[in-house]
Protein backbone atom coordinates (compact mmCIF):
# COMPACT_ATOMS: atom_id res chain seq x y z
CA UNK A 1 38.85 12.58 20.25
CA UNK A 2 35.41 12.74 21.14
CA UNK A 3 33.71 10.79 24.17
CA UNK A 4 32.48 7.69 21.71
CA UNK A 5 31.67 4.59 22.50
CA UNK A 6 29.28 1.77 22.17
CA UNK A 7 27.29 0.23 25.82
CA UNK A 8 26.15 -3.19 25.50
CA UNK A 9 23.99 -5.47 27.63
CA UNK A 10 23.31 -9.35 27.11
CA UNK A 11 20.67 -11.74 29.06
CA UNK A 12 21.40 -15.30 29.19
CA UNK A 13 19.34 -18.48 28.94
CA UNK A 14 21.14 -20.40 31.60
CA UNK A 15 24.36 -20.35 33.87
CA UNK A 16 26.47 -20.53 30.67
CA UNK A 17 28.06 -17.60 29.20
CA UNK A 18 27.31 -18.82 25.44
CA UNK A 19 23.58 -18.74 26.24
CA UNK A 20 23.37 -15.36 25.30
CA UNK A 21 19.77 -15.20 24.14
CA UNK A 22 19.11 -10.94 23.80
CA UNK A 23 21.68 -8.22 23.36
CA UNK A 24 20.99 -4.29 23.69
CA UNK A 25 23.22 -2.01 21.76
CA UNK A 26 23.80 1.89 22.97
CA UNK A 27 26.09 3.67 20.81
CA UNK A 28 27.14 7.69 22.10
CA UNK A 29 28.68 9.91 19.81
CA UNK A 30 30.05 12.90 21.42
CA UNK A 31 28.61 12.46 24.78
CA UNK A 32 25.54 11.85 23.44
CA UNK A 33 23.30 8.83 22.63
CA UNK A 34 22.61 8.76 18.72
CA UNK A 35 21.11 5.12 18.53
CA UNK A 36 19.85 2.27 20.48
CA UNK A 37 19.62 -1.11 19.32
CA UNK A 38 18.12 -4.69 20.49
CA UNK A 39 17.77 -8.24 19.44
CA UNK A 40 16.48 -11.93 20.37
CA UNK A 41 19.66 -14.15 19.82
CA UNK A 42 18.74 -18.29 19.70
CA UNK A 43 21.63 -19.51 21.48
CA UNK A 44 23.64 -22.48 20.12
CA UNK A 45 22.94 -25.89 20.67
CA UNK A 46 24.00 -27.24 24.09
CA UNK A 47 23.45 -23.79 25.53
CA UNK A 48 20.23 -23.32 24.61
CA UNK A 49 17.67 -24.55 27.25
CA UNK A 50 16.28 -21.62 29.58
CA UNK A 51 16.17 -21.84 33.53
CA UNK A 52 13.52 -20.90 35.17
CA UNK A 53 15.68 -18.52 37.15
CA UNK A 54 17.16 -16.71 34.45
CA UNK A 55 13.74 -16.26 32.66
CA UNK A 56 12.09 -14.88 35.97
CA UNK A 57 15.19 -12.74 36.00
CA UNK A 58 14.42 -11.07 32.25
CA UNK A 59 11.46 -12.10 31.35
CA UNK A 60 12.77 -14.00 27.96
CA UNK A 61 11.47 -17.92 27.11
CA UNK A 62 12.46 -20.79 24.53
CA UNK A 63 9.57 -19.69 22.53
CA UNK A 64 10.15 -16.46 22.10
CA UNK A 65 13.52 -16.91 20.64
CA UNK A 66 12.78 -19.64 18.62
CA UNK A 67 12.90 -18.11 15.19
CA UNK A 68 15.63 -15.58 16.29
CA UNK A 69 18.85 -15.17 14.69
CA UNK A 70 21.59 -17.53 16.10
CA UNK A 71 24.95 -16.42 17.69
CA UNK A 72 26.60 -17.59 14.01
CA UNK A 73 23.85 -15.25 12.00
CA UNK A 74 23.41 -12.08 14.16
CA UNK A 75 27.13 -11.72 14.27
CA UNK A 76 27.65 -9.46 11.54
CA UNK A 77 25.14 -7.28 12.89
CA UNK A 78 26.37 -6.59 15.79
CA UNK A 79 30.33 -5.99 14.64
CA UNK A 80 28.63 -3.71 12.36
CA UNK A 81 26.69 -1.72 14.75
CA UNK A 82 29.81 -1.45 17.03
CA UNK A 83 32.56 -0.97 14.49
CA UNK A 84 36.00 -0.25 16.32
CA UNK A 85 33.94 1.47 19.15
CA UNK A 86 35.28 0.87 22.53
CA UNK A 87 32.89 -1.04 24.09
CA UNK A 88 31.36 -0.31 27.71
CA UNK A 89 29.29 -2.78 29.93
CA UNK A 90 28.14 -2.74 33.64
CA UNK A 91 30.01 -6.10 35.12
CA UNK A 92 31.93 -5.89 31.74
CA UNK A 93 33.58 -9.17 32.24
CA UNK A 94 30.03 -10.90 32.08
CA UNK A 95 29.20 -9.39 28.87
CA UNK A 96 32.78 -9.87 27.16
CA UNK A 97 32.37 -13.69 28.35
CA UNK A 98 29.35 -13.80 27.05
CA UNK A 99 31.18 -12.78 23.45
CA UNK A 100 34.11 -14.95 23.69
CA UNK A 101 31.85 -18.16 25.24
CA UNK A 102 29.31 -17.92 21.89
CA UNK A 103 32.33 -17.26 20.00
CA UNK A 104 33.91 -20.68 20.99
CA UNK A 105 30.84 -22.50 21.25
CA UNK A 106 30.12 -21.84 17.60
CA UNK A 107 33.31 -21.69 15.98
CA UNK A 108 33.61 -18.39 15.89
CA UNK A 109 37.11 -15.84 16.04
CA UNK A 110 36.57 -13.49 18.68
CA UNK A 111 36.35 -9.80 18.05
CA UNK A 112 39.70 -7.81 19.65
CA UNK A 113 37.06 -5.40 21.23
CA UNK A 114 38.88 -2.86 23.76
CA UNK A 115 35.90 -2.33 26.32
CA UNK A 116 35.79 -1.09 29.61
CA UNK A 117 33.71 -1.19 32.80
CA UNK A 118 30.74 0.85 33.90
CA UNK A 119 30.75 -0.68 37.40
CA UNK A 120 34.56 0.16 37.79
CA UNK A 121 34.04 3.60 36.85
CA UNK A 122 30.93 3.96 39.23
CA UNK A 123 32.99 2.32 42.02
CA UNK A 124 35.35 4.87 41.84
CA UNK A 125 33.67 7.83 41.30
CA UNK A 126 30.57 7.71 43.41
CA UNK A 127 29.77 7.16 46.94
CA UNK A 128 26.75 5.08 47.15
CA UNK A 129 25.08 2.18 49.37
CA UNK A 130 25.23 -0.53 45.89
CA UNK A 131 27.04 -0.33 42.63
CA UNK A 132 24.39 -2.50 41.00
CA UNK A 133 22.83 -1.00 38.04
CA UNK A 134 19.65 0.13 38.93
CA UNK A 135 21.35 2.23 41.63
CA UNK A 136 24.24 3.97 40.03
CA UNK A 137 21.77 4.51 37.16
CA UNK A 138 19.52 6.36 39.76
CA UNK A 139 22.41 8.08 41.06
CA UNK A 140 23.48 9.63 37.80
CA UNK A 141 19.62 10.82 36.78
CA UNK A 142 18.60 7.89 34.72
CA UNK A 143 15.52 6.82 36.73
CA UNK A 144 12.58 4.38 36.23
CA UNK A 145 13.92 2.02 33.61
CA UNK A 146 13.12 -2.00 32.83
CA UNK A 147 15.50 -3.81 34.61
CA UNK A 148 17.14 -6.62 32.73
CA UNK A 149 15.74 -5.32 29.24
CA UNK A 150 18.89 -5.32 27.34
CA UNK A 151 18.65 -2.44 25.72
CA UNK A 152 17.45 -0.27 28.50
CA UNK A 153 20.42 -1.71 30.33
CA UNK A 154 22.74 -0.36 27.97
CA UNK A 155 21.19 2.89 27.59
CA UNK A 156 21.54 3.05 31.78
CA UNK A 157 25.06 2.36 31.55
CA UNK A 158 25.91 4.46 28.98
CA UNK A 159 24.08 7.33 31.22
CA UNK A 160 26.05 6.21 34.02
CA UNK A 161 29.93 6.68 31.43
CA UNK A 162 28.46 10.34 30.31
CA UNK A 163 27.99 11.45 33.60
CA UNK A 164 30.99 10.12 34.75
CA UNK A 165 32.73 11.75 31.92
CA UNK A 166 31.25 15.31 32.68
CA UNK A 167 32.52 14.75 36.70
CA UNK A 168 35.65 14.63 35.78
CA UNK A 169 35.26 17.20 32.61
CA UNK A 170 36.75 14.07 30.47
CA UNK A 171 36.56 15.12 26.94
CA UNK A 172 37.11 11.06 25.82
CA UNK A 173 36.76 7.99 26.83
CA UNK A 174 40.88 7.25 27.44
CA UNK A 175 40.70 10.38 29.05
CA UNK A 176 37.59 9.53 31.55
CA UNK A 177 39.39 5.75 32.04
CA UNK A 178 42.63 7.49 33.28
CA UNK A 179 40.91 9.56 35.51
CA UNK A 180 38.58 6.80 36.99
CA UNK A 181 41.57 4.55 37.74
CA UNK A 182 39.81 2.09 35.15
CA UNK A 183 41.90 0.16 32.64
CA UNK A 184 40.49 -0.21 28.94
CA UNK A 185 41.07 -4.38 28.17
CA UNK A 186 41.08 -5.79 25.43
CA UNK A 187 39.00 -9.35 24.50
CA UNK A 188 41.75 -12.13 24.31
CA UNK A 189 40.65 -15.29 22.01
CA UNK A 190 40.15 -18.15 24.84
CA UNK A 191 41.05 -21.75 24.12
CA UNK A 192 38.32 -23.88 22.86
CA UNK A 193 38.70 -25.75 26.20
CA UNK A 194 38.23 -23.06 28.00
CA UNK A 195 34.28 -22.80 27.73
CA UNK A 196 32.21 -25.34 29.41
């Protein structure tokens, strides 16, 4: 099996995980990146106001999400983008709380996603001062890229899988998560009383 796999990014509105309010889509084929995809998400009622912190953080307001999809509509989208890919994120249990907290919050089954962790993989493969994004993405030769742009933050952390998966001449991705020491998870459906 080739190394295939889709990276994904979300921002957030506000300290809740349902308040995902943009989502960057990476998918690699073979090693390689074949498409890149981004949206505005309008996150559902009761996680929908924006903090001043988060929006300093990525740069996203109220307004500008306004007439964006919600969680509920841009679903389909995004299961269709990913398909059964394995899905990667840097800090993967963020973004795979972010999927099961708008999931909840709206009703929503969860998607079974098996997904895996950039940072994990960087933590064990490289020797560096910080694990945080920007730096491992630096690391690996994927310089000078916007920060907290959820797309470009997928397209870092898939970088930072494919040249992980050429250290360790990986030809897939269970082949590059045995070798890292990572574990590939799978997203369990929470309890409705789970999410704040």
């Amino acid at each position: 099996m080739p190394l295939d796999f889709t990276a994904i990014d979300f921002e957030t509105a506000n300290s809740s995980m349902a308040s995902a309010c943009s989502v960057g889509l990476v998918k690699v084929r073979d090693g390689q990146v074949v498409d890149r995809i981004g949206w505005f998400i309008r996150p559902p009622l009761g996680h929908d106001h924006f903090i001043d912190w988060n929006t300093r953080i990525h740069g996203i307001t109220a307004e500008m999400v306004r007439d964006a999809p919600s969680w509920l509509d841009q679903m389909a989208d995004l299961l269709a983008f990913t398909g059964d890919d394995h899905l990667v994120a840097h800090n993967a249990g963020f973004d795979m709380g972010v999927i099961k907290a708008a999931c909840v919050a709206t009703g929503l089954a969860t998607p079974s996603y098996s997904y895996f962790c950039s940072l994990q993989i960087a933590r064990n493969t490289y020797t560096l001062d910080s694990y945080k994004l920007p730096s491992v993405a630096f690391a690996v030769g994927f310089e000078d890229f916007p920060h907290h742009d959820a797309v470009a933050d997928a397209e870092a952390c898939a970088a930072i899988v494919i040249h992980a998966a050429d250290r360790y001449g990986a030809i897939d991705v269970a082949e590059l998560t045995e070798r890292s020491g990572v574990r590939i998870s799978t997203i369990v459906q929470p309890p409705a009383a789970a999410i704040a």
